[in-house]
PDB file of N, CA and C in Angstrom:
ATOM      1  N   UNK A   1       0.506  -3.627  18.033  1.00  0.00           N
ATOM      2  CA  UNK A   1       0.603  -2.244  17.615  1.00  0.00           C
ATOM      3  C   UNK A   1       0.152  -2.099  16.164  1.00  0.00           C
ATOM      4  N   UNK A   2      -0.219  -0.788  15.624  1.00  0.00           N
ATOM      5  CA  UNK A   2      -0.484  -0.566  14.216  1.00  0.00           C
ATOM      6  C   UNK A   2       0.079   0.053  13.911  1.00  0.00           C
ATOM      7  N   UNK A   3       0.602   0.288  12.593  1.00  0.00           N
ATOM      8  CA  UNK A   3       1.170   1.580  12.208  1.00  0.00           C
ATOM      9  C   UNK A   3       0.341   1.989  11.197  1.00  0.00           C
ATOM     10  N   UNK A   4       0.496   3.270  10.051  1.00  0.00           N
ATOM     11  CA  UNK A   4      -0.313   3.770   9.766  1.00  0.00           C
ATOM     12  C   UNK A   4       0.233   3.907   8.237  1.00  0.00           C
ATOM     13  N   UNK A   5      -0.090   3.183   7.076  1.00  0.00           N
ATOM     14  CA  UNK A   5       0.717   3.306   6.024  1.00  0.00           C
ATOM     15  C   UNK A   5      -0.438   3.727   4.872  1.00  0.00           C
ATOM     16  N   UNK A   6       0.079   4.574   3.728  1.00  0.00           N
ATOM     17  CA  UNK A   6      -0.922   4.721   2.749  1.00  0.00           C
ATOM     18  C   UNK A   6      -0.944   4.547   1.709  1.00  0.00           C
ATOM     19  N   UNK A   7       0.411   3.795   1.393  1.00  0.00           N
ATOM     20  CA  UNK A   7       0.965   3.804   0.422  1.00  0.00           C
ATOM     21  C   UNK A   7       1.563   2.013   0.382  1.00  0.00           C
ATOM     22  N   UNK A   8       1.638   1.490  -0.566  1.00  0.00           N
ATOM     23  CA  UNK A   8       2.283  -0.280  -0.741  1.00  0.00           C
ATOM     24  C   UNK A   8       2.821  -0.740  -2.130  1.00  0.00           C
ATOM     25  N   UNK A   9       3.806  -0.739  -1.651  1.00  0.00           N
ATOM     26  CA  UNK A   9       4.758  -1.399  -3.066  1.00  0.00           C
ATOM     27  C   UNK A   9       5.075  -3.253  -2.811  1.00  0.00           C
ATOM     28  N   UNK A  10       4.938  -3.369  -3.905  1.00  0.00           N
ATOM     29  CA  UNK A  10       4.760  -5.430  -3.960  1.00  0.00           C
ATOM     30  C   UNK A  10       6.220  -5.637  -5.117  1.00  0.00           C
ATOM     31  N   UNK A  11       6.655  -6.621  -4.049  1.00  0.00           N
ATOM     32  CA  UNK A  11       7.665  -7.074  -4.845  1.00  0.00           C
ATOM     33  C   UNK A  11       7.885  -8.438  -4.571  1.00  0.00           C
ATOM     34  N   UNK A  12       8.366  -9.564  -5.527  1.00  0.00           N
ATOM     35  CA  UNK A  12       8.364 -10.804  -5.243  1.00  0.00           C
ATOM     36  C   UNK A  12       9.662 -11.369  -5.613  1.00  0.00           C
ATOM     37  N   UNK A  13      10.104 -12.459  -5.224  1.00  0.00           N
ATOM     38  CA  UNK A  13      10.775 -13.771  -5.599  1.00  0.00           C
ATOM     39  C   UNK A  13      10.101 -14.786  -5.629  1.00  0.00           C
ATOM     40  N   UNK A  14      11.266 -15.921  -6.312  1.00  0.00           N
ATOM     41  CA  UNK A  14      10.624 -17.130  -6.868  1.00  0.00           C
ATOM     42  C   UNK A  14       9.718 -18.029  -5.266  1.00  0.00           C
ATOM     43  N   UNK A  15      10.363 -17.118  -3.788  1.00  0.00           N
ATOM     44  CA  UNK A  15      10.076 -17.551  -2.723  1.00  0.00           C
ATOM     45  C   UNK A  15       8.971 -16.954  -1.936  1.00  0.00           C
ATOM     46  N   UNK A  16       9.407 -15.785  -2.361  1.00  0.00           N
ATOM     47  CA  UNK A  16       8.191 -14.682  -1.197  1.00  0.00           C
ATOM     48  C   UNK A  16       7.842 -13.301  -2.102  1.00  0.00           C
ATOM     49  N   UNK A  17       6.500 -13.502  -1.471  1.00  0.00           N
ATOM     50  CA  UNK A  17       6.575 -12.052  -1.631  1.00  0.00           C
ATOM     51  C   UNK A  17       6.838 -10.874  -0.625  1.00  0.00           C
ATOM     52  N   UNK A  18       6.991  -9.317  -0.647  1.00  0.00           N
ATOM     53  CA  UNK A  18       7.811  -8.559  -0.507  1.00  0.00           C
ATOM     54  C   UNK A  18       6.532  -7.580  -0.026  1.00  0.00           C
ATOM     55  N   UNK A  19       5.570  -7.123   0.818  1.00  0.00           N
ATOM     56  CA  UNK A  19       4.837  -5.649   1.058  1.00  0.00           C
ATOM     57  C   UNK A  19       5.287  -4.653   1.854  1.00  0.00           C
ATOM     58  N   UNK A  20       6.244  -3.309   1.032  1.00  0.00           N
ATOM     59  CA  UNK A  20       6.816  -2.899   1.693  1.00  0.00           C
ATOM     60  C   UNK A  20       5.574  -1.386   2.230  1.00  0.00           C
ATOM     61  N   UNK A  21       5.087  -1.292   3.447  1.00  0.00           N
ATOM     62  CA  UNK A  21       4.135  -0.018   4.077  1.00  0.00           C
ATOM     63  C   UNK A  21       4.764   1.404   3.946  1.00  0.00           C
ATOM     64  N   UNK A  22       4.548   2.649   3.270  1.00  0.00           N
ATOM     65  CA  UNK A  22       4.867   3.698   3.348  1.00  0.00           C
ATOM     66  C   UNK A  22       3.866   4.374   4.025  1.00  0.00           C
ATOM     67  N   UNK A  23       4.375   5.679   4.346  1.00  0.00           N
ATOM     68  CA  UNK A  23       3.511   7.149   5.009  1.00  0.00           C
ATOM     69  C   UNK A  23       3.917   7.972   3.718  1.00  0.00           C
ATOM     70  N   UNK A  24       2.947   8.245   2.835  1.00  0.00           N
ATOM     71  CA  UNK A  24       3.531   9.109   1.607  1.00  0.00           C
ATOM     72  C   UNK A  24       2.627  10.490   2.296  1.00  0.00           C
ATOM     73  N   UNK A  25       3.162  11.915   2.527  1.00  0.00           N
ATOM     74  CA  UNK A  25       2.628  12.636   2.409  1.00  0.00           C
ATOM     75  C   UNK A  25       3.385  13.963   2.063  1.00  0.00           C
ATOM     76  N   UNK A  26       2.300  15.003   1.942  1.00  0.00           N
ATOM     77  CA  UNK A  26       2.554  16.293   0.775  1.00  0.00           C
ATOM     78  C   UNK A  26       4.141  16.454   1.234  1.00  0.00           C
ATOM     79  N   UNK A  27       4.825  16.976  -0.045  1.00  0.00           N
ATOM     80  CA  UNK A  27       6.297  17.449   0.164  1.00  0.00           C
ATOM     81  C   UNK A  27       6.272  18.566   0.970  1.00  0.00           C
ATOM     82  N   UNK A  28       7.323  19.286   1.597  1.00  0.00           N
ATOM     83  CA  UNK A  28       7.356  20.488   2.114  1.00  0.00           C
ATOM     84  C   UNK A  28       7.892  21.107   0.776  1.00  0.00           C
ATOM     85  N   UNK A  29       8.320  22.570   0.262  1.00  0.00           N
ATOM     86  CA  UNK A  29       8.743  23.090  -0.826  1.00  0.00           C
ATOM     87  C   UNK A  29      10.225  22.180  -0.624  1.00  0.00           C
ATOM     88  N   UNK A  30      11.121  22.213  -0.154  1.00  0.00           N
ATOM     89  CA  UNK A  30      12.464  21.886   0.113  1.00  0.00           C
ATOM     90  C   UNK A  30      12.506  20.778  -0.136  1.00  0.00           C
ATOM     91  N   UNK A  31      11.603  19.689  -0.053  1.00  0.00           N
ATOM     92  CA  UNK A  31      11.842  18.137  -0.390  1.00  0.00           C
ATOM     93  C   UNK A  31      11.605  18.113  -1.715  1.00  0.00           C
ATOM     94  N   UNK A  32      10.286  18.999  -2.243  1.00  0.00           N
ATOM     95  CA  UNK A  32       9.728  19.271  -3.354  1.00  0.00           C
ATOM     96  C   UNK A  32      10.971  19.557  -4.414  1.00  0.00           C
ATOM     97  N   UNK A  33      11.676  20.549  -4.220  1.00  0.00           N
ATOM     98  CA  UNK A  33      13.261  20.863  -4.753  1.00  0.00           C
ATOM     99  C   UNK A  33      13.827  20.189  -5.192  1.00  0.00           C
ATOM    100  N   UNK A  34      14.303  19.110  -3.621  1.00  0.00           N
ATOM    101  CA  UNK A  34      14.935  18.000  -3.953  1.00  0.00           C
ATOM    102  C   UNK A  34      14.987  17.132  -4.511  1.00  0.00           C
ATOM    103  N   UNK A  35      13.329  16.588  -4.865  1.00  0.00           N
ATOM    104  CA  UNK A  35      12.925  15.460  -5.250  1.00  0.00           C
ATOM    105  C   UNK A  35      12.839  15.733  -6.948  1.00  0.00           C
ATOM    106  N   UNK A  36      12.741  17.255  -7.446  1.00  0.00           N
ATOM    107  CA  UNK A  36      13.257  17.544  -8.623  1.00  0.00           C
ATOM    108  C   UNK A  36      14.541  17.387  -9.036  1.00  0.00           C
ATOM    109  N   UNK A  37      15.420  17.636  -8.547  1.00  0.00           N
ATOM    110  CA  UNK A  37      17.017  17.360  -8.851  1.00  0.00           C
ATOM    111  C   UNK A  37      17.054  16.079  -8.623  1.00  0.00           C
ATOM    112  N   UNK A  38      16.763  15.330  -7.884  1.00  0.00           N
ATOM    113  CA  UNK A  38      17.104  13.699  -7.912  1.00  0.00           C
ATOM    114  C   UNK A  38      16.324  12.844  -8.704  1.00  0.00           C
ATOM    115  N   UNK A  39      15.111  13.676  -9.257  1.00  0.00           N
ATOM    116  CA  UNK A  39      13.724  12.704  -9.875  1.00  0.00           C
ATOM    117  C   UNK A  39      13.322  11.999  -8.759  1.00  0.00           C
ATOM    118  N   UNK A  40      13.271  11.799  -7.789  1.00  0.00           N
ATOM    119  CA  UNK A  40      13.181  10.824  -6.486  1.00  0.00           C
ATOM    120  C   UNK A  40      12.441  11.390  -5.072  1.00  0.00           C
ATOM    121  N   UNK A  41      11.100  11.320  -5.170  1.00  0.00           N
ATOM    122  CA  UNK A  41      10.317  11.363  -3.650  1.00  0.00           C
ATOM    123  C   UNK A  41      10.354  10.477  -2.661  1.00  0.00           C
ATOM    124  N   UNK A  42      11.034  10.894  -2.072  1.00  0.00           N
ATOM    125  CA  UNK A  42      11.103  10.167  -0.753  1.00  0.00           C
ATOM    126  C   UNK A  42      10.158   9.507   0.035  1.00  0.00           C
ATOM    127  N   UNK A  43       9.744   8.562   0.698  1.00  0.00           N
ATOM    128  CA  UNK A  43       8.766   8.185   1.735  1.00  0.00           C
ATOM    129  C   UNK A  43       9.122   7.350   2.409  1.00  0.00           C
ATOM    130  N   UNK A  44       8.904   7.905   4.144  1.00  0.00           N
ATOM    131  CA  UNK A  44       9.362   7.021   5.344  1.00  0.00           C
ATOM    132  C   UNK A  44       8.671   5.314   4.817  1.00  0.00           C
ATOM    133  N   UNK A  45       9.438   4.522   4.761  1.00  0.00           N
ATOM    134  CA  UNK A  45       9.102   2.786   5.448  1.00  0.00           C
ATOM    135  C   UNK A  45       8.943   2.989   6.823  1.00  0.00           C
ATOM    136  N   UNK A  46       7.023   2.016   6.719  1.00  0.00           N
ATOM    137  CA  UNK A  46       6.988   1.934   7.947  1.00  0.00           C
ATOM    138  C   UNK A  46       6.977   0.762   8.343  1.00  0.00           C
ATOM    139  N   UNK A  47       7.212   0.003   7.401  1.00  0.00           N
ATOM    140  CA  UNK A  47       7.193  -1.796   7.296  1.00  0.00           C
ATOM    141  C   UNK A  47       7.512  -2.634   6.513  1.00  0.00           C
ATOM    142  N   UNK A  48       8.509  -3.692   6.608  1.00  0.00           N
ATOM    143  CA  UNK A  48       8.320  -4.287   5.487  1.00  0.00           C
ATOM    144  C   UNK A  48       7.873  -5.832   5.916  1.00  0.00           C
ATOM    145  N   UNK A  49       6.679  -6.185   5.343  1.00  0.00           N
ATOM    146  CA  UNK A  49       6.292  -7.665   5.356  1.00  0.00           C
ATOM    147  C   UNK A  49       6.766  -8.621   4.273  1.00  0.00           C
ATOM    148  N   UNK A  50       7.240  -9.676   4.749  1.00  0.00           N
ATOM    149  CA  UNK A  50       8.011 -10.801   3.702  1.00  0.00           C
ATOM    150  C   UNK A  50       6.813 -12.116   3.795  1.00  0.00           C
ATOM    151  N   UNK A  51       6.351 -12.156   2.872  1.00  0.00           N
ATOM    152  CA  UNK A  51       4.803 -13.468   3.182  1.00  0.00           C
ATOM    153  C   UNK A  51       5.714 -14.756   2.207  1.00  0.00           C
ATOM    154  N   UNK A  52       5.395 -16.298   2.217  1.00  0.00           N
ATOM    155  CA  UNK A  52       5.725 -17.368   1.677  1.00  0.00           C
ATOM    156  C   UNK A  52       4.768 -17.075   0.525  1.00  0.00           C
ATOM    157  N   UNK A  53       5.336 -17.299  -0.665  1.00  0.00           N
ATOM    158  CA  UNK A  53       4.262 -17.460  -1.934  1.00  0.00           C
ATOM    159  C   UNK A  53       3.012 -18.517  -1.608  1.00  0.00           C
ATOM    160  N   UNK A  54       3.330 -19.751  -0.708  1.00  0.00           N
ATOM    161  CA  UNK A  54       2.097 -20.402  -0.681  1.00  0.00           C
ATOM    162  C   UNK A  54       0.771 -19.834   0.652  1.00  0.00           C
ATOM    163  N   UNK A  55       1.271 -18.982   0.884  1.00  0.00           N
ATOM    164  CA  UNK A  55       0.061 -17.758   2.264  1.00  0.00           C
ATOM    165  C   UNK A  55      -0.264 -16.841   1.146  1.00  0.00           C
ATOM    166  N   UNK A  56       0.150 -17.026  -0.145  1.00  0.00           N
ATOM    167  CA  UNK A  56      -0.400 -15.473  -0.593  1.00  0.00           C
ATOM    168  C   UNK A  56      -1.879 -15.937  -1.298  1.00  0.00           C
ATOM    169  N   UNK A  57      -2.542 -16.991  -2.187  1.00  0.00           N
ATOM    170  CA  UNK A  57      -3.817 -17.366  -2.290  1.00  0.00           C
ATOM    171  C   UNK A  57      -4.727 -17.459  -0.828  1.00  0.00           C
ATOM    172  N   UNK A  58      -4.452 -17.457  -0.032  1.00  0.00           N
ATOM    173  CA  UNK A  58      -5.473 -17.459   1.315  1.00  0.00           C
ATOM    174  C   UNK A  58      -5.326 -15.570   1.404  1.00  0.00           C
ATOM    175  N   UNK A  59      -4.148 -15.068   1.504  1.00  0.00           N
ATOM    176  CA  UNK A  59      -4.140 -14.286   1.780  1.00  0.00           C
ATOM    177  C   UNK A  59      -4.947 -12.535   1.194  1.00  0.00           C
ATOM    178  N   UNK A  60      -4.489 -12.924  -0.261  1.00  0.00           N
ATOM    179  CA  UNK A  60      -5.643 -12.543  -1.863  1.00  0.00           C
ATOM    180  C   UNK A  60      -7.092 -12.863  -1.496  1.00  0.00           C
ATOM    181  N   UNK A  61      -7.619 -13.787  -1.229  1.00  0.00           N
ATOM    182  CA  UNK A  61      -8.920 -14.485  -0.714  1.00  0.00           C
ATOM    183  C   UNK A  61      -9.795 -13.960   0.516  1.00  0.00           C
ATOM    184  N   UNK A  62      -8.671 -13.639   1.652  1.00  0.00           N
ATOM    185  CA  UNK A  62      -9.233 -12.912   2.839  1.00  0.00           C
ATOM    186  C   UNK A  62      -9.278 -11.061   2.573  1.00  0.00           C
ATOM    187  N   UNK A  63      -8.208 -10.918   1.667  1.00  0.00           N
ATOM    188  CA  UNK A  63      -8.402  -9.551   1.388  1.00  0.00           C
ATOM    189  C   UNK A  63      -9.644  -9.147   0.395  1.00  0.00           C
ATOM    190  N   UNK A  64      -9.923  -9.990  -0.266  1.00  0.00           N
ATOM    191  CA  UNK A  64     -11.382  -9.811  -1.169  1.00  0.00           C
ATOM    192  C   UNK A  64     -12.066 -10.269  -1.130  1.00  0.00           C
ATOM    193  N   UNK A  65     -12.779 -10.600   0.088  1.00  0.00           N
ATOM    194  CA  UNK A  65     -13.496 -10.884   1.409  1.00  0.00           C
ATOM    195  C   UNK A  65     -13.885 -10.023   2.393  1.00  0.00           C
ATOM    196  N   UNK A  66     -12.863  -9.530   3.067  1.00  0.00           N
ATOM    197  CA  UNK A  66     -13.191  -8.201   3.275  1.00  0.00           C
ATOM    198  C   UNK A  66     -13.616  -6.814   2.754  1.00  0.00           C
ATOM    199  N   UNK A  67     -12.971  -6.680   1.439  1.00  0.00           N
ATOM    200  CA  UNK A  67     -13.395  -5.830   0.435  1.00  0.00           C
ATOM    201  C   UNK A  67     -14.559  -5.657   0.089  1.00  0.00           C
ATOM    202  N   UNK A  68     -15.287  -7.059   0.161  1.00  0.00           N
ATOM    203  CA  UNK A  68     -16.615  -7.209  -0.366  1.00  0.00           C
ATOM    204  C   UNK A  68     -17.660  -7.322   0.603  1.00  0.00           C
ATOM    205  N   UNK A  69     -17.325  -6.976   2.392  1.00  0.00           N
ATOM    206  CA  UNK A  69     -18.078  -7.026   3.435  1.00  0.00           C
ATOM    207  C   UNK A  69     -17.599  -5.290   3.460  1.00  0.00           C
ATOM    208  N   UNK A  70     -16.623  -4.603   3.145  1.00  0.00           N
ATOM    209  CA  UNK A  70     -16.628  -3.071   3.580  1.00  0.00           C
ATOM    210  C   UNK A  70     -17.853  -2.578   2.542  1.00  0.00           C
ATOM    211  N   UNK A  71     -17.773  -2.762   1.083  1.00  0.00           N
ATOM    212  CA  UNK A  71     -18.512  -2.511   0.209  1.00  0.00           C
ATOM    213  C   UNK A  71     -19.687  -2.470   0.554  1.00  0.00           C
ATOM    214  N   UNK A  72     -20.039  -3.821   0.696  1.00  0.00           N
ATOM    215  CA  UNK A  72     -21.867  -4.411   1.187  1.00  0.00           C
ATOM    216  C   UNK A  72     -21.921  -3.235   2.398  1.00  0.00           C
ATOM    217  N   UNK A  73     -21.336  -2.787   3.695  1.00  0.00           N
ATOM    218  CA  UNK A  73     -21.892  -2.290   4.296  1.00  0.00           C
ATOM    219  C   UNK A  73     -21.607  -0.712   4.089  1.00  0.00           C
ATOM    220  N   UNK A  74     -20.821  -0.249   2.845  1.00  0.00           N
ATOM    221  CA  UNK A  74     -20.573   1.073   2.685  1.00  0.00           C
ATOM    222  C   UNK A  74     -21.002   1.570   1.118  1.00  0.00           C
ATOM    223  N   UNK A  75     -21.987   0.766   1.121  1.00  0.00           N
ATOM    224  CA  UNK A  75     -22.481   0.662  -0.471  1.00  0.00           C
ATOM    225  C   UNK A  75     -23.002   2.158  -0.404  1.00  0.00           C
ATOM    226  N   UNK A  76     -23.851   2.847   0.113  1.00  0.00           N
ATOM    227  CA  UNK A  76     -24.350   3.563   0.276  1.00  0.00           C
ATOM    228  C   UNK A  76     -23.789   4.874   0.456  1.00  0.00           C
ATOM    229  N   UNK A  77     -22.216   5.113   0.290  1.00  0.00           N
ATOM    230  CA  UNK A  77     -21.565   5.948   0.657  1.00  0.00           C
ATOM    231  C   UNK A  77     -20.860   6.355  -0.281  1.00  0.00           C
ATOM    232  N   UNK A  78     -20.575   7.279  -0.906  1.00  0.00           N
ATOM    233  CA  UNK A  78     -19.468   7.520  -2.400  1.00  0.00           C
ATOM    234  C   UNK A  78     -18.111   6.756  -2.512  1.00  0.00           C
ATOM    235  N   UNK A  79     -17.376   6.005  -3.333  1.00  0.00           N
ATOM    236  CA  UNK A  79     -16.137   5.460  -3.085  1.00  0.00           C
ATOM    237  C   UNK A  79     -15.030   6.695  -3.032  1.00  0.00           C
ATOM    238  N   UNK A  80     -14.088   6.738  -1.965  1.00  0.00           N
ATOM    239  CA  UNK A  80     -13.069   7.247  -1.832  1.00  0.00           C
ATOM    240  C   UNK A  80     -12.033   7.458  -2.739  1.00  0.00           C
ATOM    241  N   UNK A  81     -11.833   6.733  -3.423  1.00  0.00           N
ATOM    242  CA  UNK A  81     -11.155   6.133  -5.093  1.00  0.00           C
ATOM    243  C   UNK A  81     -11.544   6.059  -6.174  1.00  0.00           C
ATOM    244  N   UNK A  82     -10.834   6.455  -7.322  1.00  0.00           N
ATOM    245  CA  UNK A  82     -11.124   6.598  -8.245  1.00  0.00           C
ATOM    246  C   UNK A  82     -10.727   5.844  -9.131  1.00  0.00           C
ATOM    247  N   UNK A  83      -9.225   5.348  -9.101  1.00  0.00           N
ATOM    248  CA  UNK A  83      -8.453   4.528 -10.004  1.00  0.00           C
ATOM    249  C   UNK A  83      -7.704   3.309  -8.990  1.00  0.00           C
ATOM    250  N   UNK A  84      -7.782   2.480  -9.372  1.00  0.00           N
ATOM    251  CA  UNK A  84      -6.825   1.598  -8.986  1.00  0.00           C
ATOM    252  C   UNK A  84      -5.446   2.012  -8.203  1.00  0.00           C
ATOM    253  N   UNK A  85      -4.701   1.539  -6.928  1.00  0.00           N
ATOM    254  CA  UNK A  85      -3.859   1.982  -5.945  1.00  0.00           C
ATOM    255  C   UNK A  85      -2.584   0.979  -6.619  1.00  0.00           C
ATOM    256  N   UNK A  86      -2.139   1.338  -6.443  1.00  0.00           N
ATOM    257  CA  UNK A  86      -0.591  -0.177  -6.843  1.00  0.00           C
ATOM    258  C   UNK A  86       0.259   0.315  -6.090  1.00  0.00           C
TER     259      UNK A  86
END
């Protein structure tokens, strides 16, 4: 199955690291409200992946690998992004 996330927060220990998948999208006014009085926007988890620190260099490696085969074949197309995602 896939799920559909757009959003990724990274968090680690001395053991693993931590990729937790969000669905961030527009507030309704009422969350909007809320998320003023609490300072705090909400977003459904749609996953959380726990990787071993020693899968994460292969793992860094295959992801900018792919990055650099979407590029090569979407060179030709405007980038979607503007700034860096974290």
């Amino acid at each position: 199955d896939r799920l559909y996330a757009n959003f990724c927060a990274v968090s680690h220990t001395p053991f693993d690291f931590t990729l937790t998948f969000c669905e961030v999208l527009p507030p309704s006014e009422h969350e909007l409200r809320q998320a003023q009085e609490e300072q705090v926007l909400r977003a459904p988890v749609r996953t959380r992946v726990c990787i071993p620190v020693q899968l994460m260099p292969n793992l860094i490696a295959a992801l900018q690998e792919h990055m650099r085969i979407y590029s090569d074949a979407f060179a030709h197309q405007p980038p979607v992004w503007k700034d860096p995602v974290h």
